[in-house]
C-alpha atoms as a PDB file:
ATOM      1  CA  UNK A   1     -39.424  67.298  30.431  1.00  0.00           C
ATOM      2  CA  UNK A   2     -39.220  65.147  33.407  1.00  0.00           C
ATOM      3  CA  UNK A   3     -39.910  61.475  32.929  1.00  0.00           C
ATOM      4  CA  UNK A   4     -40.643  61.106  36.466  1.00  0.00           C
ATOM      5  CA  UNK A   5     -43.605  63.368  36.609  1.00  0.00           C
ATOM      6  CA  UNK A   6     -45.708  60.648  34.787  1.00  0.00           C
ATOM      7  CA  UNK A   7     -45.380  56.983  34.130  1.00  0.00           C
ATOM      8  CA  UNK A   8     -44.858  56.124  30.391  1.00  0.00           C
ATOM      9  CA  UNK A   9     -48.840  55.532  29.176  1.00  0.00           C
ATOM     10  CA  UNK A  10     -48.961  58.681  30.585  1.00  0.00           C
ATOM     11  CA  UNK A  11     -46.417  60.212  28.319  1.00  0.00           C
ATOM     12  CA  UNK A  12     -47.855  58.045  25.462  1.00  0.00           C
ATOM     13  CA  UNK A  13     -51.838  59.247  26.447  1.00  0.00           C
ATOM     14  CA  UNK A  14     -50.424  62.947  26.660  1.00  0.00           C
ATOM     15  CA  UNK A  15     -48.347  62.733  22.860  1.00  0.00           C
ATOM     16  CA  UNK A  16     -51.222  60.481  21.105  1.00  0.00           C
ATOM     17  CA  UNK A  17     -53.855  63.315  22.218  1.00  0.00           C
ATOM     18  CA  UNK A  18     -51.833  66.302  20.904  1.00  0.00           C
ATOM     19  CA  UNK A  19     -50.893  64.025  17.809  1.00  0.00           C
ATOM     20  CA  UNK A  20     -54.898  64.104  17.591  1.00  0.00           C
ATOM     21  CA  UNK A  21     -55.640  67.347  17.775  1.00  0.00           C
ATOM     22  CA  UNK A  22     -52.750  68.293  15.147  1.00  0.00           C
ATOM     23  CA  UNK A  23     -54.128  65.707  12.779  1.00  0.00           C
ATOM     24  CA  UNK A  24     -57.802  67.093  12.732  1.00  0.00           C
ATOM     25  CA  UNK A  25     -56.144  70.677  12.887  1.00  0.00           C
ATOM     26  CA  UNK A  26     -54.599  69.297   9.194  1.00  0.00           C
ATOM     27  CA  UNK A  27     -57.442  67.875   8.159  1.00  0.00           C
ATOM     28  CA  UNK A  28     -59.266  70.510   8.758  1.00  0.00           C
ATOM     29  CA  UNK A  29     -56.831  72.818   6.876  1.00  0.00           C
ATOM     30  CA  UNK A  30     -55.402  70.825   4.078  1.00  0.00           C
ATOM     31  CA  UNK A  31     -57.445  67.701   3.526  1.00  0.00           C
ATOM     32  CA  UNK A  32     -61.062  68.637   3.653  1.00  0.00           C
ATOM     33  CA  UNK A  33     -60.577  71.568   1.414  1.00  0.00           C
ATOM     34  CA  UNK A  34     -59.167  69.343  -0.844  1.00  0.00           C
ATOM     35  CA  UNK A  35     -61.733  66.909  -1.396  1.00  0.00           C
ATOM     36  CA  UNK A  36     -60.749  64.120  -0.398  1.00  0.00           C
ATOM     37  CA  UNK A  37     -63.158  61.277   0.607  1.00  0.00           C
ATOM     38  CA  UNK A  38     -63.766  60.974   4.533  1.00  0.00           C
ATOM     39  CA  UNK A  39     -62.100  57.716   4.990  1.00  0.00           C
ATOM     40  CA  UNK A  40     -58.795  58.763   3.841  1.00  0.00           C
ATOM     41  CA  UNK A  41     -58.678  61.590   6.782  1.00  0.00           C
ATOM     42  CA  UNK A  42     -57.794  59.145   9.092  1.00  0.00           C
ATOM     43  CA  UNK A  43     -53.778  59.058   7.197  1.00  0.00           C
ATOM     44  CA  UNK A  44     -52.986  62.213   8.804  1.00  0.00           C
ATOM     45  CA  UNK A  45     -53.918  60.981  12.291  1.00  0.00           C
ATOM     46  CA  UNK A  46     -52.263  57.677  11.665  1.00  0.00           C
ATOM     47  CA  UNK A  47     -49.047  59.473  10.044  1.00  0.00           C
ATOM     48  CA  UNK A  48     -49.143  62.109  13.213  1.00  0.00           C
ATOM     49  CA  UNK A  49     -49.669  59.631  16.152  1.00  0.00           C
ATOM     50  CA  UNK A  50     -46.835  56.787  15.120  1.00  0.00           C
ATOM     51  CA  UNK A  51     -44.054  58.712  15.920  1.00  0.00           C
ATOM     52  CA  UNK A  52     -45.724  59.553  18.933  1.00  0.00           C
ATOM     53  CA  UNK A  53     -45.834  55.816  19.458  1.00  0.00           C
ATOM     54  CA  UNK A  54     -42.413  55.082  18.228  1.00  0.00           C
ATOM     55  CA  UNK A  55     -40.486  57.832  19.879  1.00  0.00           C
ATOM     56  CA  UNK A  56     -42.215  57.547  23.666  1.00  0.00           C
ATOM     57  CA  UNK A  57     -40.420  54.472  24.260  1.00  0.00           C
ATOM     58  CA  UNK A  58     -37.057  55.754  22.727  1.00  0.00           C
ATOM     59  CA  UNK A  59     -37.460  58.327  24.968  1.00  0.00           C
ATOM     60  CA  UNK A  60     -38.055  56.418  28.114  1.00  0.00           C
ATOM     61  CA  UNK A  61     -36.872  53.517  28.196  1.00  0.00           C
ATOM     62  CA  UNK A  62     -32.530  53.937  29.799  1.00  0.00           C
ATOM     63  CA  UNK A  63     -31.680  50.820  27.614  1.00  0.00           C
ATOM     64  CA  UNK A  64     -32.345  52.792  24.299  1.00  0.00           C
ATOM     65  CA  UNK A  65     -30.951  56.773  25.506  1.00  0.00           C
ATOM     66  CA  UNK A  66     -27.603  55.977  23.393  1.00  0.00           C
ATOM     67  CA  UNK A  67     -30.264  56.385  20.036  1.00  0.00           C
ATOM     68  CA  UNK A  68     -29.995  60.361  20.942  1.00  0.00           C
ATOM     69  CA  UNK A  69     -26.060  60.545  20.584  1.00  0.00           C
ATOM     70  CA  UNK A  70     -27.038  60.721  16.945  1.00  0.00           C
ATOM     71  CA  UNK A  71     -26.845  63.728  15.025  1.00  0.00           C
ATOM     72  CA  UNK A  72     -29.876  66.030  14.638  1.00  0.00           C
ATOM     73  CA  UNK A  73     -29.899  65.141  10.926  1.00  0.00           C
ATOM     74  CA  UNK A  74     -29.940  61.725  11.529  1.00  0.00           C
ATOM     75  CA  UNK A  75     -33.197  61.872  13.763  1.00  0.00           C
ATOM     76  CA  UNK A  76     -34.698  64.206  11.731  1.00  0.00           C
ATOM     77  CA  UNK A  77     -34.403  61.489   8.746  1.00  0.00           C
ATOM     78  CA  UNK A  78     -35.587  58.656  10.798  1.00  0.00           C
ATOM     79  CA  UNK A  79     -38.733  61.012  11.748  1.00  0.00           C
ATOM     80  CA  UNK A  80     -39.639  61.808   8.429  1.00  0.00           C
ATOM     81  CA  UNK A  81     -39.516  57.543   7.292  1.00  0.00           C
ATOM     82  CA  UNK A  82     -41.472  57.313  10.784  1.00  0.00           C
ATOM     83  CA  UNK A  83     -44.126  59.546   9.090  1.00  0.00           C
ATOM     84  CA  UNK A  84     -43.261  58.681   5.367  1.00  0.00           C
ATOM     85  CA  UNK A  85     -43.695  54.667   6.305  1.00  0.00           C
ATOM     86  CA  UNK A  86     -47.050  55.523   8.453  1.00  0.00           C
ATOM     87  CA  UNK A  87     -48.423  57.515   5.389  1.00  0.00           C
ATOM     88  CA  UNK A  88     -47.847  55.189   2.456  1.00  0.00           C
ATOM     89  CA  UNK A  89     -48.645  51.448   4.700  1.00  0.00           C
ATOM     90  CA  UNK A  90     -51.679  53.385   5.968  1.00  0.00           C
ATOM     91  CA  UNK A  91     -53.044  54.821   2.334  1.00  0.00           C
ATOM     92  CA  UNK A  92     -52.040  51.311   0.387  1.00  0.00           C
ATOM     93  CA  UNK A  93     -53.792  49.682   3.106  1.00  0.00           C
ATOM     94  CA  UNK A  94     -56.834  52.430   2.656  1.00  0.00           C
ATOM     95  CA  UNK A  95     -56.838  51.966  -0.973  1.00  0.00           C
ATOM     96  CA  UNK A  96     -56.813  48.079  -0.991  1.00  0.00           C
ATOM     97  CA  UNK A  97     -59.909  47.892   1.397  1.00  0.00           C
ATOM     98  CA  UNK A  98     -61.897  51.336   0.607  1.00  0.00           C
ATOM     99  CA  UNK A  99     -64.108  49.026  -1.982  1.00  0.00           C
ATOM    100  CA  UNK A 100     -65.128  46.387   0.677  1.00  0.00           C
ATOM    101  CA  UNK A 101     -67.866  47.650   2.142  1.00  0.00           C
ATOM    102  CA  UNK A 102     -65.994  47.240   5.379  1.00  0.00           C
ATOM    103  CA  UNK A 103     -67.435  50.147   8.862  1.00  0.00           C
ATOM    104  CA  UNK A 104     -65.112  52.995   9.088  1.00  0.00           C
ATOM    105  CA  UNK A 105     -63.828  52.055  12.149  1.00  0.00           C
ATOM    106  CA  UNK A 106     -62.846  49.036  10.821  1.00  0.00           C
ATOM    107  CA  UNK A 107     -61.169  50.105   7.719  1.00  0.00           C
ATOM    108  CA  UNK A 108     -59.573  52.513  10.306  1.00  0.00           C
ATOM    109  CA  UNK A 109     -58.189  49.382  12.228  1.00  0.00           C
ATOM    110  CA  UNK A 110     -56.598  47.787   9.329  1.00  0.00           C
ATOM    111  CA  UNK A 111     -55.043  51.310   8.320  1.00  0.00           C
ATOM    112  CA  UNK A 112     -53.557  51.940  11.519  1.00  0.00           C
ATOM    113  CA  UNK A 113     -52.174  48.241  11.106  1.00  0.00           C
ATOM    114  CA  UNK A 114     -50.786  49.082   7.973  1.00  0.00           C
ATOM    115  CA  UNK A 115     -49.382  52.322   8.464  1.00  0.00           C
ATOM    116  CA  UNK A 116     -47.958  51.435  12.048  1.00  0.00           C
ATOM    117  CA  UNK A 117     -46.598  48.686  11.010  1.00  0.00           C
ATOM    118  CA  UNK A 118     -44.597  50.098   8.143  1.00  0.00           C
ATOM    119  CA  UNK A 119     -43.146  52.983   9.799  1.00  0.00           C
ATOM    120  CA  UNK A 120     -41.893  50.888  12.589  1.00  0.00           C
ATOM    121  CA  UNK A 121     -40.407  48.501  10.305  1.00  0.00           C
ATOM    122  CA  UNK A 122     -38.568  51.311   8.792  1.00  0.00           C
ATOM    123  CA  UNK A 123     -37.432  52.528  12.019  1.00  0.00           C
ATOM    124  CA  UNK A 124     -36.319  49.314  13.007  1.00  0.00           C
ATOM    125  CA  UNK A 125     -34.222  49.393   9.481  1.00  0.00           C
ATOM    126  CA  UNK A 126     -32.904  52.458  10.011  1.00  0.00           C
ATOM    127  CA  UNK A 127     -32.135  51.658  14.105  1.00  0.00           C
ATOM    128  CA  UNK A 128     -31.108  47.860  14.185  1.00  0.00           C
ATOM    129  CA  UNK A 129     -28.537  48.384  17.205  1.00  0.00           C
ATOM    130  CA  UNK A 130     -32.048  49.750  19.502  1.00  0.00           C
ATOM    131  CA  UNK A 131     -33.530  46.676  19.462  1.00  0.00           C
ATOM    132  CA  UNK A 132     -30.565  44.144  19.305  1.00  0.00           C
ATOM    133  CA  UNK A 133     -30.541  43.881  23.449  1.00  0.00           C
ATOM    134  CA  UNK A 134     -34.117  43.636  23.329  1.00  0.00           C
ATOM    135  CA  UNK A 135     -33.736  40.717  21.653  1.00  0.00           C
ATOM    136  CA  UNK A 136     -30.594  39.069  23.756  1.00  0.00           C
ATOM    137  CA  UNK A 137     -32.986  39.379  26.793  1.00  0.00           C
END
């Protein structure tokens, strides 16, 4: 993939749309069938689209490239507290405000908060040394 070919919202528009589409494809699949109530759908979208949002500027950005001299297992575990982090900060966050009588697209707000929020934090755990010149700057 060529990171010339688009700029990096582009790359970011591109990932968080097939995110999408493999979040509804699971909700479709797994969640509705399951019975879940409507508002917590929106995990699975939330838990698909943060690595997305996380990874992008790994990716991209040349100050952060040394993150992929890692080993395979190493990225595969960060990935999976990426999703694990975006799944549980996103469903406590669900949980806690389901009752308040809050619009869906505002619960969806706060859950996307939540769960975002959360998985990046245990990214940056995980990854201390990426953002460490960041913060030299």
């Amino acid at each position: 993939m060529d990171k010339q070919r688009l700029p990096r919202w582009g790359w970011l528009l591109v990932g968080l749309f097939l995110a999408a589409l493999i979040a509804n494809l699971l909700n479709w699949l797994v969640v509705l069938p399951s019975g879940l109530p409507e508002a917590y759908r929106s995990i699975t979208v939330i838990a698909t689209m943060s690595p997305v949002l996380i990874y992008v500027g790994v990716w991209y950005d040349a100050d952060k490239q040394h993150y992929w001299t890692h080993s395979r297992v190493r990225i595969v575990g960060d990935m999976l507290f990426v999703v694990a982090g975006a799944t549980l900060g996103s469903a406590i966050t669900l949980v806690a405000i389901v009752g308040f009588g809050l619009t869906g697209f505002l619960q969806d707000v706060l859950a996307m908060a939540g769960g975002f929020l959360l998985s990046w934090g245990l990214f940056w755990w995980r990854n201390p040394d990426l953002y460490s010149v960041d913060a030299e700057r």
